[in-house]
PDB file of N, CA and C in Angstrom:
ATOM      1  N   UNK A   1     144.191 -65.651 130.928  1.00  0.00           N
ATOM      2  CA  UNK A   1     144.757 -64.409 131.400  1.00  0.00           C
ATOM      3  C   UNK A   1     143.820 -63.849 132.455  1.00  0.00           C
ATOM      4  N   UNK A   2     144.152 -62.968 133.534  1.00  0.00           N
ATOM      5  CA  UNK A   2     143.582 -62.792 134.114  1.00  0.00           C
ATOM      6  C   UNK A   2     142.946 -61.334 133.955  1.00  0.00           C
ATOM      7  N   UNK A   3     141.581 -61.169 134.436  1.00  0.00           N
ATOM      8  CA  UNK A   3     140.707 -60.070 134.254  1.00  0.00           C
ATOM      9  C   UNK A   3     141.494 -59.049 134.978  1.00  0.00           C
ATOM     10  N   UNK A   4     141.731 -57.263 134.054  1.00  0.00           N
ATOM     11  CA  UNK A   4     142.316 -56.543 134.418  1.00  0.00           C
ATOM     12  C   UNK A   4     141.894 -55.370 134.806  1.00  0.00           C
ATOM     13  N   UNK A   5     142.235 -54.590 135.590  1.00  0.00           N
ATOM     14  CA  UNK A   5     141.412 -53.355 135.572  1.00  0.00           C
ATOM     15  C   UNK A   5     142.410 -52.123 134.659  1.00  0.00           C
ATOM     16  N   UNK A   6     141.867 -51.326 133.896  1.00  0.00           N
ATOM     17  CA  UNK A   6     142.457 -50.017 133.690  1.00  0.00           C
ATOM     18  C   UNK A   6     142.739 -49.582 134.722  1.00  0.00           C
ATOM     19  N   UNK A   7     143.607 -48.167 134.442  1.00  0.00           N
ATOM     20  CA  UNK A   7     143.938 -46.291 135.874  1.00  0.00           C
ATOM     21  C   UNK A   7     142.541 -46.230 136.177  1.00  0.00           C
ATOM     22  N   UNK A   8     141.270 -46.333 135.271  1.00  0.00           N
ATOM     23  CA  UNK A   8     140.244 -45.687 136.001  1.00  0.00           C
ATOM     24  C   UNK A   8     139.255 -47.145 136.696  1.00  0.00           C
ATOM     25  N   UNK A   9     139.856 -48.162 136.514  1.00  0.00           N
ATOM     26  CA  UNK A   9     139.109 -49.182 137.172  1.00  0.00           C
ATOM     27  C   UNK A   9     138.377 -49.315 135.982  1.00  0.00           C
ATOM     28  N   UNK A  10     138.244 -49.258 134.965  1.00  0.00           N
ATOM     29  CA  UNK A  10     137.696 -49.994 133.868  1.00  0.00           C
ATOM     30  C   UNK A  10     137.971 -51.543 133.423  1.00  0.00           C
ATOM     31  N   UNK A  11     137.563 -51.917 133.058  1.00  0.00           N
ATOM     32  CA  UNK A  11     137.503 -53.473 132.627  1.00  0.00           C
ATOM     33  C   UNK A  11     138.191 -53.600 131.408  1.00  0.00           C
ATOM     34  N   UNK A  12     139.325 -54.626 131.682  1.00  0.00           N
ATOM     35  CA  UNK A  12     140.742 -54.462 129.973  1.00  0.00           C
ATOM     36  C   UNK A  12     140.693 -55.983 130.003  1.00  0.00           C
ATOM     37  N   UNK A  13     139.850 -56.644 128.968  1.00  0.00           N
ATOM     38  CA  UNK A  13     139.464 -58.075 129.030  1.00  0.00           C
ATOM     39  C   UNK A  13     141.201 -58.815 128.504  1.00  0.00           C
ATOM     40  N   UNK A  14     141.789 -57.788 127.873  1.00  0.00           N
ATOM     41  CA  UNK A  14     142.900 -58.607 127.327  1.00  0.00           C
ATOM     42  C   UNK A  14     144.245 -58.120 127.834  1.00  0.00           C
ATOM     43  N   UNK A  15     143.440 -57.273 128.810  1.00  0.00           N
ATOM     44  CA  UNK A  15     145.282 -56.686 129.926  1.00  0.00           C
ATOM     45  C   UNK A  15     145.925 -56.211 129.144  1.00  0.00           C
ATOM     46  N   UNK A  16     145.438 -55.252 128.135  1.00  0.00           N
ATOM     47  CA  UNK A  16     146.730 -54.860 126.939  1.00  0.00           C
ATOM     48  C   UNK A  16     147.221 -53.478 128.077  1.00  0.00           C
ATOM     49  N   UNK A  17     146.663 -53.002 128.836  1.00  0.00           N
ATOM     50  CA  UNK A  17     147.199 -51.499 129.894  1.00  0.00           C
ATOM     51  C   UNK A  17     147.935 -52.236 130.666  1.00  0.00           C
ATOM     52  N   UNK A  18     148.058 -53.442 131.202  1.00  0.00           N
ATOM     53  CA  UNK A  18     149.387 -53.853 131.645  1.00  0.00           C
ATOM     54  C   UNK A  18     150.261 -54.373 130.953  1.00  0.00           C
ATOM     55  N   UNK A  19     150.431 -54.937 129.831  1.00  0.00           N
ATOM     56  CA  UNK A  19     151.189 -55.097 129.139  1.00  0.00           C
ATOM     57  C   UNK A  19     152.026 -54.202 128.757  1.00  0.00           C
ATOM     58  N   UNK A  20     150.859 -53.058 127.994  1.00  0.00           N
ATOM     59  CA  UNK A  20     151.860 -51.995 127.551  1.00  0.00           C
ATOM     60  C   UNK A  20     152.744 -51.581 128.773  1.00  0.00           C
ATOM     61  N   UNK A  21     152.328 -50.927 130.110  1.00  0.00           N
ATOM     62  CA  UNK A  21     152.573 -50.697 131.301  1.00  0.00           C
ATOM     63  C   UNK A  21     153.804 -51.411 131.308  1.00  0.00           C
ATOM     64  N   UNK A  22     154.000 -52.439 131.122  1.00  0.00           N
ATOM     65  CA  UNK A  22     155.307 -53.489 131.370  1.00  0.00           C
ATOM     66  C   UNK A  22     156.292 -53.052 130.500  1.00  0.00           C
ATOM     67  N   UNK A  23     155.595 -52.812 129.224  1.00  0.00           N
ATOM     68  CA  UNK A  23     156.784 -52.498 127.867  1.00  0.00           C
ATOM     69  C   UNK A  23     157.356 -51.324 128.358  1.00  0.00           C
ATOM     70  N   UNK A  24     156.549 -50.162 129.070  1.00  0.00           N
ATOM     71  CA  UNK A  24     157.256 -49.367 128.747  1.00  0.00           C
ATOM     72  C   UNK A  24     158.241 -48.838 129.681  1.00  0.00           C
ATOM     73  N   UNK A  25     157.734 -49.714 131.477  1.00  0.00           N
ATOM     74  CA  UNK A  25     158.853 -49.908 132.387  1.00  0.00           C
ATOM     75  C   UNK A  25     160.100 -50.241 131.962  1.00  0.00           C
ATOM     76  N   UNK A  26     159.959 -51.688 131.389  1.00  0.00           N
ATOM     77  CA  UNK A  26     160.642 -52.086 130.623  1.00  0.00           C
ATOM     78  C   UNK A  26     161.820 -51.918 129.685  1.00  0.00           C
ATOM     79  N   UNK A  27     161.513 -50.695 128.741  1.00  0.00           N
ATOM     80  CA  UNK A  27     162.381 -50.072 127.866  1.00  0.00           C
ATOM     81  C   UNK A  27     162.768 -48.784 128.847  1.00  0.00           C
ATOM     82  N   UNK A  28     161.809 -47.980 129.881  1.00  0.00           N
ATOM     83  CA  UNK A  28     162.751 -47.119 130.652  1.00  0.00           C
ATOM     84  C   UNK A  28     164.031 -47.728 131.725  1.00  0.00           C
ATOM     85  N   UNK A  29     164.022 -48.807 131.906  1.00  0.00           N
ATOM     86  CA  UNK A  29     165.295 -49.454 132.961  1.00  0.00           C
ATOM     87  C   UNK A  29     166.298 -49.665 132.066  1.00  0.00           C
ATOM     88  N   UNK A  30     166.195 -50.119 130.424  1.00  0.00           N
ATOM     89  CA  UNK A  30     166.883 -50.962 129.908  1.00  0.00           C
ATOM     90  C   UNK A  30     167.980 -49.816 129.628  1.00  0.00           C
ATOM     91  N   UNK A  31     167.867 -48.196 129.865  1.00  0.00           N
ATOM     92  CA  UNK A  31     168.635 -46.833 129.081  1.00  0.00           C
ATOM     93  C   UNK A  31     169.029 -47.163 127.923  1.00  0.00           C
ATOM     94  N   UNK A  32     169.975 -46.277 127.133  1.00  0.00           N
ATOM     95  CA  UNK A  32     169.702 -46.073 125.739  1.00  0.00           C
ATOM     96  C   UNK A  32     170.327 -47.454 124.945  1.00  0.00           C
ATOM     97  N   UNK A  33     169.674 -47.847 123.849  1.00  0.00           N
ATOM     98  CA  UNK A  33     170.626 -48.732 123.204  1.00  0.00           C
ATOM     99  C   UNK A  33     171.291 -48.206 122.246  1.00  0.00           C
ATOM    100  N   UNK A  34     171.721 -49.320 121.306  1.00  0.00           N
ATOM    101  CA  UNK A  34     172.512 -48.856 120.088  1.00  0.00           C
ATOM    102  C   UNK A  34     172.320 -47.923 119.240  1.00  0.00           C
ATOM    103  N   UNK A  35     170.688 -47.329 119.348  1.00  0.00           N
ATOM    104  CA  UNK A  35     170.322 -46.623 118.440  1.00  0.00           C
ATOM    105  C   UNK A  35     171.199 -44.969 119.045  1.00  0.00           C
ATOM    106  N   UNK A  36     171.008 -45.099 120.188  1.00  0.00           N
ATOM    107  CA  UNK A  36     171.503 -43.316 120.406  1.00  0.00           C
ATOM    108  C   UNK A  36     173.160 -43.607 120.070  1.00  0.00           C
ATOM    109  N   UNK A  37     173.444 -44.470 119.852  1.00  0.00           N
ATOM    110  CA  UNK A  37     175.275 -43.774 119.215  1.00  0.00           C
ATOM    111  C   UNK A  37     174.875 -43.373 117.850  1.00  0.00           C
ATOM    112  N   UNK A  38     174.034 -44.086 117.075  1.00  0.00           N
ATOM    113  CA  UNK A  38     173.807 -43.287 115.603  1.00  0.00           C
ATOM    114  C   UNK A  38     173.626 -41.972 115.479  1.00  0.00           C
ATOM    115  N   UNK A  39     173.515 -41.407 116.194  1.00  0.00           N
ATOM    116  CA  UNK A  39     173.437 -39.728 115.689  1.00  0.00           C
ATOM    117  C   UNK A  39     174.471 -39.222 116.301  1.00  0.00           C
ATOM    118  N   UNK A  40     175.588 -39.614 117.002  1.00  0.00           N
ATOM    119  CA  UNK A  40     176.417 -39.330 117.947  1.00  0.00           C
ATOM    120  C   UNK A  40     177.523 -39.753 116.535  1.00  0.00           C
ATOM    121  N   UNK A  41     177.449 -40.705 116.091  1.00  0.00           N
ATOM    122  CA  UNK A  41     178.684 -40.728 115.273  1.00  0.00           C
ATOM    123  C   UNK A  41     178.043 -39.737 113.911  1.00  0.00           C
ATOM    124  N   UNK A  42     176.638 -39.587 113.434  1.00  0.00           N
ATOM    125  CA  UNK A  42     176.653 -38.462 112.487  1.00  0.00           C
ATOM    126  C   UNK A  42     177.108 -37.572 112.561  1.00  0.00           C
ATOM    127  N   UNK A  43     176.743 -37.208 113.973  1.00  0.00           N
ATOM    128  CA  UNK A  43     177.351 -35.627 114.435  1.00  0.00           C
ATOM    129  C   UNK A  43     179.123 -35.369 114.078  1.00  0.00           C
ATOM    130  N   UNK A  44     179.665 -36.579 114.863  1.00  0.00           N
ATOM    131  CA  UNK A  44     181.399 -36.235 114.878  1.00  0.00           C
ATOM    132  C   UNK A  44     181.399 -36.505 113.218  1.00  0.00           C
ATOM    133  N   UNK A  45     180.998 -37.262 112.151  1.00  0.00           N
ATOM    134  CA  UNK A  45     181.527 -37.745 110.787  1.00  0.00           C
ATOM    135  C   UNK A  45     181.112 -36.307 110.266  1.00  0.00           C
ATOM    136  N   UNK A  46     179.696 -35.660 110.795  1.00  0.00           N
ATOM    137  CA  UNK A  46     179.578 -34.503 110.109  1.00  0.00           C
ATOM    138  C   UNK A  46     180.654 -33.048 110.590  1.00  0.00           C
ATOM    139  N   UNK A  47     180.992 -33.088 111.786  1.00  0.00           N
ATOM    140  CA  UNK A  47     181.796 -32.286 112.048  1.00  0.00           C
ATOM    141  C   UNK A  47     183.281 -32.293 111.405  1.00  0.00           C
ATOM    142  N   UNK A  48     183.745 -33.278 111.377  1.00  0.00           N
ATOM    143  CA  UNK A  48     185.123 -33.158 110.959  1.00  0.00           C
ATOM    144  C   UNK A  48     184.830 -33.089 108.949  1.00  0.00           C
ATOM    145  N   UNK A  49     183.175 -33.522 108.325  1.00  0.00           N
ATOM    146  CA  UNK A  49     183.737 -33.298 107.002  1.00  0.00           C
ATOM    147  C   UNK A  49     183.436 -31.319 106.705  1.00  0.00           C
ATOM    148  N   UNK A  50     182.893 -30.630 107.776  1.00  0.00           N
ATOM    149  CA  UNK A  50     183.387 -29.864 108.028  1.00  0.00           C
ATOM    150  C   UNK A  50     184.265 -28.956 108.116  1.00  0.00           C
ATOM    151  N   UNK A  51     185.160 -29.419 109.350  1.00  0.00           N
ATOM    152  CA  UNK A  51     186.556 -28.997 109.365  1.00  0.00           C
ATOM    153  C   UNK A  51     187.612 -29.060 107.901  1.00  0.00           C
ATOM    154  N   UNK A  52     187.144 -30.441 107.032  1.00  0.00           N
ATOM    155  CA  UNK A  52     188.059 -30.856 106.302  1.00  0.00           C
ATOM    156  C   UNK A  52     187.611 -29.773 104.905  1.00  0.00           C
ATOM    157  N   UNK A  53     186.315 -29.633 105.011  1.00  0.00           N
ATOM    158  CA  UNK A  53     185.814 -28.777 103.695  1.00  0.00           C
ATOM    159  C   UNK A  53     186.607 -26.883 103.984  1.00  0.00           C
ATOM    160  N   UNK A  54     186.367 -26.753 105.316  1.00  0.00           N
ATOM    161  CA  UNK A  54     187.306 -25.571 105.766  1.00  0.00           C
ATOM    162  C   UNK A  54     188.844 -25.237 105.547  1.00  0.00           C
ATOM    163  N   UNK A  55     189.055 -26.321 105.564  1.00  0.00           N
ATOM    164  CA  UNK A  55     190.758 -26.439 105.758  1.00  0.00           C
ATOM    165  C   UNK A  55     190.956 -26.284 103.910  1.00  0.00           C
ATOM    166  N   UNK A  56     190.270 -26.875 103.130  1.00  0.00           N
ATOM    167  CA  UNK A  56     190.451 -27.467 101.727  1.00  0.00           C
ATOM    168  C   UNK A  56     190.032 -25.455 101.197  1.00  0.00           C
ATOM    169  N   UNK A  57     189.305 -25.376 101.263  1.00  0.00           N
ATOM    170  CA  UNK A  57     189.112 -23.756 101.123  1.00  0.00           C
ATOM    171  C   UNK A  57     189.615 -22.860 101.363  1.00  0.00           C
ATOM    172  N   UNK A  58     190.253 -22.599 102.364  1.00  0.00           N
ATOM    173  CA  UNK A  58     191.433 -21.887 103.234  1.00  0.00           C
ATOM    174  C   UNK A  58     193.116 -22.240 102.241  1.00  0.00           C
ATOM    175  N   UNK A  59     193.097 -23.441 102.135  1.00  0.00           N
ATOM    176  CA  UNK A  59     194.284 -23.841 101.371  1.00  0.00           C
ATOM    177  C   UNK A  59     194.200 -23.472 100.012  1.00  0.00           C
ATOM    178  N   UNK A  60     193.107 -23.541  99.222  1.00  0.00           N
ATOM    179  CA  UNK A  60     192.655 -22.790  98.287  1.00  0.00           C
ATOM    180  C   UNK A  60     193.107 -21.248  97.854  1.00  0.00           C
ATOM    181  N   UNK A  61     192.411 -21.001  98.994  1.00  0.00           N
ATOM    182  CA  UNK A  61     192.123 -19.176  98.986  1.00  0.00           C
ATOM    183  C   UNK A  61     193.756 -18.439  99.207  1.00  0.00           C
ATOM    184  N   UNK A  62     194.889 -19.295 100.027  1.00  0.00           N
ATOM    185  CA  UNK A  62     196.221 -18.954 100.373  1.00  0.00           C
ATOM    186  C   UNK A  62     196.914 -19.397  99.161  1.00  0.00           C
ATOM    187  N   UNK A  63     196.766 -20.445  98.509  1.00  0.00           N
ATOM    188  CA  UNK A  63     197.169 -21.359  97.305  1.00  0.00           C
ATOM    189  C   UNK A  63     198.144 -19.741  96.676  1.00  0.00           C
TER     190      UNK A  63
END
């Protein structure tokens, strides 16, 4: 591997500041994956059991 320098010109014998540097270009080009719909479908499953707990109470209370 080749000898690396750190931001401050320091000596990184195992290039892990470019590596990481790479990872994290890397994951900023790639935009969101699968993980950001998971809270996107909590949100709507939590909203409508919501609505449905509203509606069930309301029908209740008119009953």
């Amino acid at each position: 591997m080749a000898n690396t320098q750190g931001p401050q010109g320091n000596y990184d014998p195992a290039g892990s500041t470019q590596m990481f540097r790479a990872f994290v270009d890397e994951a900023s080009q790639s935009g969101p994956q699968q993980a950001s719909s998971g809270p996107r479908v909590g949100l709507i499953v939590g909203v409508v059991v919501a609505v449905v707990i509203v509606v069930g109470v309301a029908w209740l209370a008119f009953k």
